[in-house]
C-alpha atoms as a PDB file:
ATOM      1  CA  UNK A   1       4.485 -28.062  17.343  1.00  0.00           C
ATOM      2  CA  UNK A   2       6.121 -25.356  19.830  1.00  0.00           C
ATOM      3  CA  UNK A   3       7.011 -22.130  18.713  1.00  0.00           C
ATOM      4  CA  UNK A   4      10.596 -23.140  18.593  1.00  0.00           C
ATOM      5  CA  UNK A   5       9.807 -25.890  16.162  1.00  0.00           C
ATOM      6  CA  UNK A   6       7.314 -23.731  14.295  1.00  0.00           C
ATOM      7  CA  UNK A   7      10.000 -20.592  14.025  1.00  0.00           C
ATOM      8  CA  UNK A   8      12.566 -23.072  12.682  1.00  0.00           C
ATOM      9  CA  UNK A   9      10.606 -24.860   9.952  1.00  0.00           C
ATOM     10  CA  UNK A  10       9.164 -20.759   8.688  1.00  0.00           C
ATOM     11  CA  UNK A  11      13.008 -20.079   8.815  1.00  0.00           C
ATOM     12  CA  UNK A  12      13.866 -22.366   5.964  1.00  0.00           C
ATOM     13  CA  UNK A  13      10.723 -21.268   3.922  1.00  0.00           C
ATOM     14  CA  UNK A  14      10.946 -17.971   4.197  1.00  0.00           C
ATOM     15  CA  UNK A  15      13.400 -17.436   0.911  1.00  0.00           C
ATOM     16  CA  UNK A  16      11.256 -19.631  -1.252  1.00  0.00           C
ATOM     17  CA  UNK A  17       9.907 -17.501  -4.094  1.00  0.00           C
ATOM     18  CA  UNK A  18       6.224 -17.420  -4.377  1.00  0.00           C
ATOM     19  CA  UNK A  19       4.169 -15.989  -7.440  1.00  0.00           C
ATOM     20  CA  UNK A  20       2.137 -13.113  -6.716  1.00  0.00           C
ATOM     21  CA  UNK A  21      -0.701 -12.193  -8.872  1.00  0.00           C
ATOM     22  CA  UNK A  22      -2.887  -9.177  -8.537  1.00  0.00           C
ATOM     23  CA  UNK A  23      -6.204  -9.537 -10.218  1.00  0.00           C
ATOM     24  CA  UNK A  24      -8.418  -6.458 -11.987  1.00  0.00           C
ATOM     25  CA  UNK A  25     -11.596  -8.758 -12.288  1.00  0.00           C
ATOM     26  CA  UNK A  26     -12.833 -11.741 -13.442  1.00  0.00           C
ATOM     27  CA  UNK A  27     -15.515 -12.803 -15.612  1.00  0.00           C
ATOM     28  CA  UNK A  28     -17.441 -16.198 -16.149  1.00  0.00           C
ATOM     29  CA  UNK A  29     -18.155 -16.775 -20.039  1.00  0.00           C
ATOM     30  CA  UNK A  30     -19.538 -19.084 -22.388  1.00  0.00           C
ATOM     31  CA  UNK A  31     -16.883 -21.663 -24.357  1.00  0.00           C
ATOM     32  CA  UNK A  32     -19.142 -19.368 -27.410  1.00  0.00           C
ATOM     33  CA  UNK A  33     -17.955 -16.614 -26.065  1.00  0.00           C
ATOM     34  CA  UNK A  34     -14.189 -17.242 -25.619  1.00  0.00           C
ATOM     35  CA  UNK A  35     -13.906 -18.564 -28.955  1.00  0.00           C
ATOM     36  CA  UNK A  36     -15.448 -15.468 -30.987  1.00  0.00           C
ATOM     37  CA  UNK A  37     -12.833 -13.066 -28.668  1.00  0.00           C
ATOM     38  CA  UNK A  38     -10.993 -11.311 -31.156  1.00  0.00           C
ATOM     39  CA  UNK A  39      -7.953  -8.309 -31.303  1.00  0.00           C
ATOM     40  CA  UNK A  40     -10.413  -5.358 -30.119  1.00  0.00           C
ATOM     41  CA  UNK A  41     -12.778  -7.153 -28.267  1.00  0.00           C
ATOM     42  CA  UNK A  42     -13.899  -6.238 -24.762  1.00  0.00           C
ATOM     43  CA  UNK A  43     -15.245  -8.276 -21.423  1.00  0.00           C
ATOM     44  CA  UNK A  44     -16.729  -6.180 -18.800  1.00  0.00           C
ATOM     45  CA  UNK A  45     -16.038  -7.072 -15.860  1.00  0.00           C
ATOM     46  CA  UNK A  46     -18.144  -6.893 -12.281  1.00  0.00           C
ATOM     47  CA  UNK A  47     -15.499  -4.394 -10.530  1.00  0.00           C
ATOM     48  CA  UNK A  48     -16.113  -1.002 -10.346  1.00  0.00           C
ATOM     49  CA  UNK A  49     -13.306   1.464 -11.114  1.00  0.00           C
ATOM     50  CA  UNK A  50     -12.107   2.727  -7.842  1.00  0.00           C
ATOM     51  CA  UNK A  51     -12.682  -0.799  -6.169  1.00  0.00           C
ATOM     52  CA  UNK A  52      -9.732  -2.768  -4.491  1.00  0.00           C
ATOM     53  CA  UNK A  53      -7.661  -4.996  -6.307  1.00  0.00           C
ATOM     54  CA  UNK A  54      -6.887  -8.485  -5.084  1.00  0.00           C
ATOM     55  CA  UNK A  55      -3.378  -9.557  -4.006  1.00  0.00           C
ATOM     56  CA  UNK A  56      -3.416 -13.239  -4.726  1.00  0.00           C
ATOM     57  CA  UNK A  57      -0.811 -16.536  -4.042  1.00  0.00           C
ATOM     58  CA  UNK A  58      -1.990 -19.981  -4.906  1.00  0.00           C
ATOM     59  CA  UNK A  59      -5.296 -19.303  -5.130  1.00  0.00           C
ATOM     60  CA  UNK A  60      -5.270 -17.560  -2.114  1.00  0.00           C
ATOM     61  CA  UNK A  61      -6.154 -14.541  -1.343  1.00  0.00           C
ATOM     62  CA  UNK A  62      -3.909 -12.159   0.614  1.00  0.00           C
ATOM     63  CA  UNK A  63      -4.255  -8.475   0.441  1.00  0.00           C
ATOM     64  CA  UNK A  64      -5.720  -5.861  -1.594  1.00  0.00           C
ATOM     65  CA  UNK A  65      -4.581  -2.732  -2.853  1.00  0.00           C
ATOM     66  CA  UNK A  66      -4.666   0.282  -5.163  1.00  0.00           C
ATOM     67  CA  UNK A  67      -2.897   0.152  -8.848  1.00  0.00           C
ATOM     68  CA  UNK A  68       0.295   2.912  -8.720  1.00  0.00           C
ATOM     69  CA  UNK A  69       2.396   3.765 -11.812  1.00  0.00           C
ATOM     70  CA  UNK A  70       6.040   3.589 -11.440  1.00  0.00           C
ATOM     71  CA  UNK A  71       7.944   5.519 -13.978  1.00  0.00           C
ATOM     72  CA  UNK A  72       6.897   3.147 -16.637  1.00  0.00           C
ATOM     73  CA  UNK A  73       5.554   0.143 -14.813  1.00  0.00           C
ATOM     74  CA  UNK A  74       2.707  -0.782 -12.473  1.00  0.00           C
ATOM     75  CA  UNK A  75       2.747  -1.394  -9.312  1.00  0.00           C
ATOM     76  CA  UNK A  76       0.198  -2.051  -6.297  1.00  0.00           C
ATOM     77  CA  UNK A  77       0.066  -0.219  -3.389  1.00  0.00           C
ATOM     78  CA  UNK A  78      -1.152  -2.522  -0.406  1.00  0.00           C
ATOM     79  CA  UNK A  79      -4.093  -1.327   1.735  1.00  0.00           C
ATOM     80  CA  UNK A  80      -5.400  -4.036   3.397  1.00  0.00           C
ATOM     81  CA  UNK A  81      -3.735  -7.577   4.518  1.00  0.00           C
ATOM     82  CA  UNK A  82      -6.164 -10.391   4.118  1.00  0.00           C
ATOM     83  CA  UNK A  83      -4.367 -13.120   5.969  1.00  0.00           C
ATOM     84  CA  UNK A  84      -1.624 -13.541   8.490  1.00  0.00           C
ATOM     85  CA  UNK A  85       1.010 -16.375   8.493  1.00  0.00           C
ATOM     86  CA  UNK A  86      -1.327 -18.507  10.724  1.00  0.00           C
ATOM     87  CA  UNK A  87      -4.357 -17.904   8.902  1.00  0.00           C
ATOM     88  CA  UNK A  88      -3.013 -18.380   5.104  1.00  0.00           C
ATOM     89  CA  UNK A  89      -3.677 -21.713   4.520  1.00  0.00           C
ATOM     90  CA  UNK A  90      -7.438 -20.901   5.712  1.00  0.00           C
ATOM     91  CA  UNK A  91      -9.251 -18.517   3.285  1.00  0.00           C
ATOM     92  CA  UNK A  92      -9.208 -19.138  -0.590  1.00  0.00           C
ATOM     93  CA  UNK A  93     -10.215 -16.160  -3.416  1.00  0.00           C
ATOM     94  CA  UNK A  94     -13.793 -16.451  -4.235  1.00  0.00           C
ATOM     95  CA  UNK A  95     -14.213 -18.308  -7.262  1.00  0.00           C
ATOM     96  CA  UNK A  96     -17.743 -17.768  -7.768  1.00  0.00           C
ATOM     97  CA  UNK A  97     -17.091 -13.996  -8.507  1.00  0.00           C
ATOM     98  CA  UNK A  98     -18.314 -13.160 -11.985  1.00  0.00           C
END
């Protein structure tokens, strides 16, 4: 595809919304252990306070950043771009983190 071919087809995706989801850990548990969670309970997760969030589309991961309060809502302040718009479809979030 040339780049005149390639800048038209981004041109009519480029106002497609996209969900962005920015992740504060994960954790891998036991069926068990989902079902006793109750109102009060707590899962520690691996990340250590201070440590980058992830930025994440699809699946995908894009950036990471820093949490910021905004009057009375969160927000993320981006610190690092993961992937460019040749590269997205290449890396996925690591699944295996725990």
């Amino acid at each position: 595809m040339n780049d005149t071919l390639a800048a038209e087809a981004l041109e009519r995706l480029v106002d497609i919304p996209v969900e962005v989801t920015v992740e504060l850990g994960r954790k891998r548990v036991t069926v068990e252990q989902l079902l006793s969670l109750k109102s009060g309970s707590i899962l520690e997760l691996m990340k250590v306070s201070g440590d980058p969030l992830d930025v994440v589309v699809g699946q995908r991961l894009i950036a990471r950043g820093e949490a910021v309060v905004i009057g009375d809502r969160y927000g993320i302040r981006i610190t690092e771009v993961i992937v460019d718009s040749k590269s997205i479809s290449s890396r996925k979030v690591n699944e295996e983190e725990n």
